[in-house]
N, C-alpha and C. Protein backbone atom coordinates (compact mmCIF):
# COMPACT_ATOMS: atom_id res chain seq x y z
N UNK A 1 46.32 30.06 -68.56
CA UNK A 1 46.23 30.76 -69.81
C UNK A 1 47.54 30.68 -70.58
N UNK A 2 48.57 30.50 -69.79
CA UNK A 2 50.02 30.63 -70.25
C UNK A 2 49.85 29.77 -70.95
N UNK A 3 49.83 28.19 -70.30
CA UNK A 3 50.15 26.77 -70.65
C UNK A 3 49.32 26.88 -72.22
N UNK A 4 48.07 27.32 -72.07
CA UNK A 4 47.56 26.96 -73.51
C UNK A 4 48.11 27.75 -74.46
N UNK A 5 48.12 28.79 -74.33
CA UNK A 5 49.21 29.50 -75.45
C UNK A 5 50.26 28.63 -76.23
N UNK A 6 50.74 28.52 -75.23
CA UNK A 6 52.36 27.47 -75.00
C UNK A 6 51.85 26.26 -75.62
N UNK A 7 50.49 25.86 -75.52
CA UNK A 7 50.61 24.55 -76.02
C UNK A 7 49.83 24.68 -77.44
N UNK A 8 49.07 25.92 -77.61
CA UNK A 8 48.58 26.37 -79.03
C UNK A 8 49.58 26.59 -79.81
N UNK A 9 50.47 27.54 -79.54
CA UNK A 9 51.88 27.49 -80.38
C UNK A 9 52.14 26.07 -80.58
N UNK A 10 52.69 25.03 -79.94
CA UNK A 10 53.61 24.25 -80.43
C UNK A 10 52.29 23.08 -81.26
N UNK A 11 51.13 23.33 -80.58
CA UNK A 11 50.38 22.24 -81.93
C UNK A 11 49.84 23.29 -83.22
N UNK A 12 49.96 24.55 -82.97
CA UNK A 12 50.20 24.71 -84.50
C UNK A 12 50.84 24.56 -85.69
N UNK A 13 52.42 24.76 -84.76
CA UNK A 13 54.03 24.81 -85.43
C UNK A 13 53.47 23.22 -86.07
N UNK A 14 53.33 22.22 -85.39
CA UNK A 14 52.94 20.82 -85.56
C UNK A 14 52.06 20.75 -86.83
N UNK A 15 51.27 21.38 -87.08
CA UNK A 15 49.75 20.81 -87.62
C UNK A 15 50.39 21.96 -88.83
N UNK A 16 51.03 22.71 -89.08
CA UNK A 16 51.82 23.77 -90.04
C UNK A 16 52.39 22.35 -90.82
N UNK A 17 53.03 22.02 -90.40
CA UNK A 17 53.87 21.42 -90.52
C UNK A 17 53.57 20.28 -91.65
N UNK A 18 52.39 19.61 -90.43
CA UNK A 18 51.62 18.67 -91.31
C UNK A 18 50.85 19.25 -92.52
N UNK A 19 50.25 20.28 -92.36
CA UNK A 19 49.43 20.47 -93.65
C UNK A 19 50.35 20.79 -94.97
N UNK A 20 51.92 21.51 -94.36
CA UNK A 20 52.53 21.70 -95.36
C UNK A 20 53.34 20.17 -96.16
N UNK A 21 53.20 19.28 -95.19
CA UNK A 21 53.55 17.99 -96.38
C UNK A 21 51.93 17.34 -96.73
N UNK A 22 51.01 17.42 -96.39
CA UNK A 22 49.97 16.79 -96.94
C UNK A 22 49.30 17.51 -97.74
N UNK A 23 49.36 18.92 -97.84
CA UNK A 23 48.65 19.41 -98.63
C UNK A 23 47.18 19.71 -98.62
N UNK A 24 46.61 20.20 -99.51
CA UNK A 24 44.82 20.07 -98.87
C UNK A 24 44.16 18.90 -99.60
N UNK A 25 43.52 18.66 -98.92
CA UNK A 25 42.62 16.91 -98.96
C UNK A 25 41.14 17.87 -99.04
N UNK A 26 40.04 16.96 -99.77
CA UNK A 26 38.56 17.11 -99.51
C UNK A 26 38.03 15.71 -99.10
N UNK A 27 38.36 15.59 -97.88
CA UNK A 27 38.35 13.94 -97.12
C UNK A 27 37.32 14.29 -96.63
N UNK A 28 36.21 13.26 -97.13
CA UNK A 28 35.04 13.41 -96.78
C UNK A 28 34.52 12.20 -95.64
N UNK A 29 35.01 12.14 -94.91
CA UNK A 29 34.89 11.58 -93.55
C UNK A 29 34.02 12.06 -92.78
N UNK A 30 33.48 11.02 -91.45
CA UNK A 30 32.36 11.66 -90.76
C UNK A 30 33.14 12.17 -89.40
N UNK A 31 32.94 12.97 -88.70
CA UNK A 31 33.03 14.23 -87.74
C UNK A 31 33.21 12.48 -86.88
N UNK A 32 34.84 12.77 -86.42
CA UNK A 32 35.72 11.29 -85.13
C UNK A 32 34.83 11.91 -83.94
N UNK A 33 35.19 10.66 -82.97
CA UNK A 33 34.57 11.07 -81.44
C UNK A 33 36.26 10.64 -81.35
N UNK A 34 36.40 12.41 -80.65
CA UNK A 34 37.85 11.82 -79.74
C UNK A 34 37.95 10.90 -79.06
N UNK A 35 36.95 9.87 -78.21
CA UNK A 35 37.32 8.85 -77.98
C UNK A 35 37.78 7.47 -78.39
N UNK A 36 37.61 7.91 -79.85
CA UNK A 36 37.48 6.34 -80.90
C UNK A 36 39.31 6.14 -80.71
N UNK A 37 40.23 7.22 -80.33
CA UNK A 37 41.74 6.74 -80.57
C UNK A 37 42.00 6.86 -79.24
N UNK A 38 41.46 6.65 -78.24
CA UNK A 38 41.88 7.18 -76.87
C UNK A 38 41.89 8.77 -76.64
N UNK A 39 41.52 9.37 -76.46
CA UNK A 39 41.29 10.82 -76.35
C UNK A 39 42.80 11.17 -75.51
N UNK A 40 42.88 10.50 -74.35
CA UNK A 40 44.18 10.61 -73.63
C UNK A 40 44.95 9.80 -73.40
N UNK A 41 46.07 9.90 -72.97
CA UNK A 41 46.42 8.61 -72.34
C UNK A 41 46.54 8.48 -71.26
N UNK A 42 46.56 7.21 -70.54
CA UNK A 42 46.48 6.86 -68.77
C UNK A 42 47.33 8.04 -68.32
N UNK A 43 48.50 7.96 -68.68
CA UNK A 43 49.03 8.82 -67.53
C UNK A 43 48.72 10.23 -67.90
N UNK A 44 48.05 10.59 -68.74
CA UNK A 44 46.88 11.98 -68.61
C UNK A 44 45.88 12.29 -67.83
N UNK A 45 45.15 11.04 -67.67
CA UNK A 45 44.19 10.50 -67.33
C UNK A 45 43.99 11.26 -66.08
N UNK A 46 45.39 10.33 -65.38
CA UNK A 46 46.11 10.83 -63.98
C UNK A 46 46.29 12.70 -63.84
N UNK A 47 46.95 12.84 -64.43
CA UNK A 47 47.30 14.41 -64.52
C UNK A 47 46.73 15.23 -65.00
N UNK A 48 46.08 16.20 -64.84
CA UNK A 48 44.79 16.82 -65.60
C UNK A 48 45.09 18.58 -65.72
N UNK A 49 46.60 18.97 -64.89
CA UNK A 49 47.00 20.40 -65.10
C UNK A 49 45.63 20.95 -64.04
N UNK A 50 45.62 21.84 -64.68
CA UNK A 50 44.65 22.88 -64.04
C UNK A 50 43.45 22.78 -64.43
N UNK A 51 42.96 21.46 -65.08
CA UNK A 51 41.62 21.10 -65.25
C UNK A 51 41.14 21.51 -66.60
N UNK A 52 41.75 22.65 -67.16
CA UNK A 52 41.33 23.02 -68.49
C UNK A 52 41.71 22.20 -69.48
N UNK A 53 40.30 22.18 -70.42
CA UNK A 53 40.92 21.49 -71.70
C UNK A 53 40.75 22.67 -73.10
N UNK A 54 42.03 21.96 -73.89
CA UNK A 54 41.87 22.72 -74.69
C UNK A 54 41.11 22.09 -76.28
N UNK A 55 40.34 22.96 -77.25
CA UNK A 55 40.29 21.66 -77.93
C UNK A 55 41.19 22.18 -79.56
N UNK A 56 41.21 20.96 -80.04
CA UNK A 56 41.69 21.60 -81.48
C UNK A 56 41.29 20.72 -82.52
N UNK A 57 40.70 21.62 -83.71
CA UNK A 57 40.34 21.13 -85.08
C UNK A 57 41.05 20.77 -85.57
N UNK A 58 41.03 19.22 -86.53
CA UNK A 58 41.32 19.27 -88.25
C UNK A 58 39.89 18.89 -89.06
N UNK A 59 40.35 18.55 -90.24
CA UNK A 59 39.31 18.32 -90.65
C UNK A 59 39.50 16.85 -91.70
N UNK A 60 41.08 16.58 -91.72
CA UNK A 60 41.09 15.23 -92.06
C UNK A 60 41.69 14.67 -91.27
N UNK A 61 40.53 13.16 -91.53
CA UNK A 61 40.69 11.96 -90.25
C UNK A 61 41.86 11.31 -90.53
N UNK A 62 42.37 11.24 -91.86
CA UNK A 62 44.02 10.39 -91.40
C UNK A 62 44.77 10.99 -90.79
N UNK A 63 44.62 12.57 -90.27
CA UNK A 63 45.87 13.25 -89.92
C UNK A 63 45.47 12.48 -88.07
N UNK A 64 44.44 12.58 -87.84
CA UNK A 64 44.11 11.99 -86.56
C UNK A 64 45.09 10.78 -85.85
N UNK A 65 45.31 9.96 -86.04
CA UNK A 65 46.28 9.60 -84.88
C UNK A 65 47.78 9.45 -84.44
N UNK A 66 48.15 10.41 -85.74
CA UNK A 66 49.53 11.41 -85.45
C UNK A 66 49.17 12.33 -84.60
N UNK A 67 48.67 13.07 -84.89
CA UNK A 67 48.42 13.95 -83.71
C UNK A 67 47.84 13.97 -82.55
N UNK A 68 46.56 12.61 -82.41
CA UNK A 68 46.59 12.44 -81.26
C UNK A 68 48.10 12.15 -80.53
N UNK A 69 48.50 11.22 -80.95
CA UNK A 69 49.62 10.66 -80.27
C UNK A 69 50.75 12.04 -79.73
N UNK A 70 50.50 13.43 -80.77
CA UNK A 70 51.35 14.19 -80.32
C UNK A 70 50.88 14.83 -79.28
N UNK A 71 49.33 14.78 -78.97
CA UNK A 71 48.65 15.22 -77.91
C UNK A 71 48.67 14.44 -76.74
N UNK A 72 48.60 13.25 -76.99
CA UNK A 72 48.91 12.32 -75.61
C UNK A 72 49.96 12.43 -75.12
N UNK A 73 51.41 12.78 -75.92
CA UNK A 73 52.31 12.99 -75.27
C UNK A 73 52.75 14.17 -75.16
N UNK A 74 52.15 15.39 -75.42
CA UNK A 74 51.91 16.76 -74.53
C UNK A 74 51.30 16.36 -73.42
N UNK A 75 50.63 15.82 -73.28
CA UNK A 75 49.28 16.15 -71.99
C UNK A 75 50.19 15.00 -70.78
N UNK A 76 50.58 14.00 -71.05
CA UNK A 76 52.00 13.08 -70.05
C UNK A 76 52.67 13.83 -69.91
N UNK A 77 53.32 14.74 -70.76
CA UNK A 77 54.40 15.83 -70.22
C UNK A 77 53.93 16.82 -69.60
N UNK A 78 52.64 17.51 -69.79
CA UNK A 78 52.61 18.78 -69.13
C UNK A 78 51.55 18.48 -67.91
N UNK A 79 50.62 17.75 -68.32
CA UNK A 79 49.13 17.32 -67.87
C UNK A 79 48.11 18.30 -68.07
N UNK A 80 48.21 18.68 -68.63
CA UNK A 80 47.86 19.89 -70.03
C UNK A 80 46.96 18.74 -70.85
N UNK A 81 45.30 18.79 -70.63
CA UNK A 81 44.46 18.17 -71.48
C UNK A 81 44.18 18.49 -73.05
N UNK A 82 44.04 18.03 -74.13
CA UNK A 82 43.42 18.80 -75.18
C UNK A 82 42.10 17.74 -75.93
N UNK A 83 41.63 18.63 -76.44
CA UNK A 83 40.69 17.44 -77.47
C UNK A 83 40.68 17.57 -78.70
N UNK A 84 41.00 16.55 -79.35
CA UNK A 84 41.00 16.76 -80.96
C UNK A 84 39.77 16.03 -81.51
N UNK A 85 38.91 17.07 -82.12
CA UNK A 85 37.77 17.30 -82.43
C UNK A 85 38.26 17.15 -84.35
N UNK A 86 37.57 15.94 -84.73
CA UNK A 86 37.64 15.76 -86.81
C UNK A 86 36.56 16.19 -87.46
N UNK A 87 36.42 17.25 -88.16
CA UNK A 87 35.16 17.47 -88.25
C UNK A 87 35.33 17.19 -89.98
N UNK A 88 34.63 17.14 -90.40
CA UNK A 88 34.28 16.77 -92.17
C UNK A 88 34.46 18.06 -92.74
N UNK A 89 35.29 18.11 -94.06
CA UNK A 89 35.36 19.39 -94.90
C UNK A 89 34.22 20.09 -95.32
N UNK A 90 33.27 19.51 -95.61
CA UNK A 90 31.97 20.33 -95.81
C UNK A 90 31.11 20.91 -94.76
N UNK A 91 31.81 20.96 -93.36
CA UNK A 91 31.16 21.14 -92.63
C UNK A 91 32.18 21.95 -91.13
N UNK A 92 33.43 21.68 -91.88
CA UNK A 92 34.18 22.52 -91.24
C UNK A 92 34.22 24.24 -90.96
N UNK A 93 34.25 24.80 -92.65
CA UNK A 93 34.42 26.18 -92.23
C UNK A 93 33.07 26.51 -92.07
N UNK A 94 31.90 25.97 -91.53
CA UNK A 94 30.57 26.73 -91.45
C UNK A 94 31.05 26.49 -90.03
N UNK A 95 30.86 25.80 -89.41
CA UNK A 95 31.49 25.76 -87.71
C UNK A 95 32.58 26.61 -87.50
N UNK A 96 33.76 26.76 -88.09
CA UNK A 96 34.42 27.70 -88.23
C UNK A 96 33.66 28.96 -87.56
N UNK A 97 32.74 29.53 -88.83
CA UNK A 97 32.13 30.64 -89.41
C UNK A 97 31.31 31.05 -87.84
N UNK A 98 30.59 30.00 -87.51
CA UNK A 98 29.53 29.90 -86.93
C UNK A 98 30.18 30.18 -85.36
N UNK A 99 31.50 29.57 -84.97
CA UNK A 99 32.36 29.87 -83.91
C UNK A 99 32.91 31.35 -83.58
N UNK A 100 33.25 31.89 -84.97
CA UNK A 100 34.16 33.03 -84.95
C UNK A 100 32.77 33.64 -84.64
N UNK A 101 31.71 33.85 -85.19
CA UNK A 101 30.15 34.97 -85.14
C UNK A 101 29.77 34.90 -83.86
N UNK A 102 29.94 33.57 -82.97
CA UNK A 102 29.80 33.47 -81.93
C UNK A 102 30.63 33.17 -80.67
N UNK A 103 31.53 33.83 -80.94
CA UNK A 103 33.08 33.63 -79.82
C UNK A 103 33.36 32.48 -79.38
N UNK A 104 32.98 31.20 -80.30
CA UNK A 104 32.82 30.09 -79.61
C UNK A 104 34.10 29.03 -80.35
N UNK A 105 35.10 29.69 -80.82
CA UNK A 105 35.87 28.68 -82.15
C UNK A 105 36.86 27.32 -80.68
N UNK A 106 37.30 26.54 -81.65
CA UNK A 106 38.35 25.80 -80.93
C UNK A 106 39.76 26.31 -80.92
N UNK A 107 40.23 26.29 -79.97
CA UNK A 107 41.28 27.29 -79.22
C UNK A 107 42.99 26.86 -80.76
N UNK A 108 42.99 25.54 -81.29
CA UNK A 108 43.45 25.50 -82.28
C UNK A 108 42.98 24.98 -82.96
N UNK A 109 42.98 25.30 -84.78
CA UNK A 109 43.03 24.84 -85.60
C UNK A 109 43.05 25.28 -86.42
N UNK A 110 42.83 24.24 -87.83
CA UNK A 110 43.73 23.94 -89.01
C UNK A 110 43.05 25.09 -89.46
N UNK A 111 44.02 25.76 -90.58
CA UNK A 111 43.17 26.88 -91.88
C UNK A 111 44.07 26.75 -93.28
N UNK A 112 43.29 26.66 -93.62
CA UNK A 112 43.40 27.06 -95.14
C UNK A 112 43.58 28.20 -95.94
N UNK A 113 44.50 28.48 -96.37
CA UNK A 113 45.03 29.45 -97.24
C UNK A 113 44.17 30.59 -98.31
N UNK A 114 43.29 29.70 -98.64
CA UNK A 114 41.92 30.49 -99.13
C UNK A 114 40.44 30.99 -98.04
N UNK A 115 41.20 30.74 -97.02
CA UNK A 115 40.12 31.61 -95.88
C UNK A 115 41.10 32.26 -94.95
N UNK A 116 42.25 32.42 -94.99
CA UNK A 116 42.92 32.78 -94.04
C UNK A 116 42.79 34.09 -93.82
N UNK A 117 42.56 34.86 -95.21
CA UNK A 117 42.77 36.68 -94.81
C UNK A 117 41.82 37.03 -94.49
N UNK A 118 40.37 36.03 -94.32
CA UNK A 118 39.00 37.09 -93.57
C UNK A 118 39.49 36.67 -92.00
N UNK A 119 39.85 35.33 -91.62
CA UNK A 119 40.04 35.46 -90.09
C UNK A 119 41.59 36.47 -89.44
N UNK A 120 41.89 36.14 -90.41
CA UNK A 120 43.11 37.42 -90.10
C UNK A 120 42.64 39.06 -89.93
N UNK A 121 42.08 39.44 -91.02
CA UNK A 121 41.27 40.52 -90.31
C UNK A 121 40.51 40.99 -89.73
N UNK A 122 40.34 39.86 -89.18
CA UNK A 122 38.83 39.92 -88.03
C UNK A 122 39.80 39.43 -86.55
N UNK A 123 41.49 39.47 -86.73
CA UNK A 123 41.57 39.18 -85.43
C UNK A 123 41.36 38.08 -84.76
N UNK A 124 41.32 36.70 -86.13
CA UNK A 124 41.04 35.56 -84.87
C UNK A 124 42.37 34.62 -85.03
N UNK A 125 43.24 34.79 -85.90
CA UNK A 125 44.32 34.05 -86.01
C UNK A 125 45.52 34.62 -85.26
N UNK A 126 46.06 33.86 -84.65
CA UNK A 126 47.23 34.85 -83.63
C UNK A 126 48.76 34.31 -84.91
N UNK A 127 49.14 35.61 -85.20
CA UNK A 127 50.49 35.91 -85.37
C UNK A 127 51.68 35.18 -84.79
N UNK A 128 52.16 34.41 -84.98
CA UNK A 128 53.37 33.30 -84.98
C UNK A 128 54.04 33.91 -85.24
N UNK A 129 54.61 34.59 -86.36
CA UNK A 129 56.06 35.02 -86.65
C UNK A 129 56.82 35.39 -86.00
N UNK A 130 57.15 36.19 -85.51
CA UNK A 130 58.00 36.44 -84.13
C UNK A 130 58.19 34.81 -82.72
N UNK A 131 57.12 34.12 -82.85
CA UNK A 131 57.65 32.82 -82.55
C UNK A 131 58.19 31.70 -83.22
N UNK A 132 58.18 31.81 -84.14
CA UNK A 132 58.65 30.51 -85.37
C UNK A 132 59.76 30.81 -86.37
N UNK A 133 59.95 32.66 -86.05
CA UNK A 133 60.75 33.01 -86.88
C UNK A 133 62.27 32.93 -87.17
């Protein structure tokens, strides 16, 4: 439970990061199979941590194999699995929606500034500041 925390923090700080130089996109792309970029890499493959995977949203596919790559080389360093799941903007925040109604969301991902204060008050976005601050 630790490790994913630990590893939700630092691919948020990451994916913060990114959205704050890319900005918001309406990239209408079709929903990636994490396997199309290698989902892991070999020496992940090998190392699997404690078996849990974690997964995490975006919703644009160019951001996809920067961040895989930042995930492949979390998961070689820790053996800490994750899956990065691309889902299409028109079809993102209903899965979203549909996750949070049903306790079912992906452990990270991306949000947007114009939905941020209903998941904030509903308790599904965890508070960073005190870590990033």
């Amino acid at each position: 439970m630790i490790k994913k925390k630990i590893f939700g923090l630092a691919i948020s700080s990451i994916m913060a990061l990114s959205l704050a130089a890319c900005g918001s996109s309406n990239n209408e792309t079709t929903a990636g199979n994490a396997s199309q970029n290698g989902e892991t890499s070999a020496a992940a493959s090998q190392n699997s941590g404690d078996g849990s995977k974690i997964t995490v949203a975006i919703w644009d596919n160019g951001q996809k194999p920067g961040l895989q790559e930042i995930i492949n080389d979390f998961t070689a360093e820790t053996g800490y699995q994750a899956e990065l799941q691309v889902i299409t903007w028109d079809q993102y925040w209903t899965l979203l929606e549909a996750g949070a109604s049903g306790g079912d969301m992906p452990d990270v991902f991306w949000m947007h500034s114009n939905e941020s204060q209903k998941y904030m008050e509903n308790d599904i976005l965890m508070d960073l500041t005190d870590k990033i601050a």
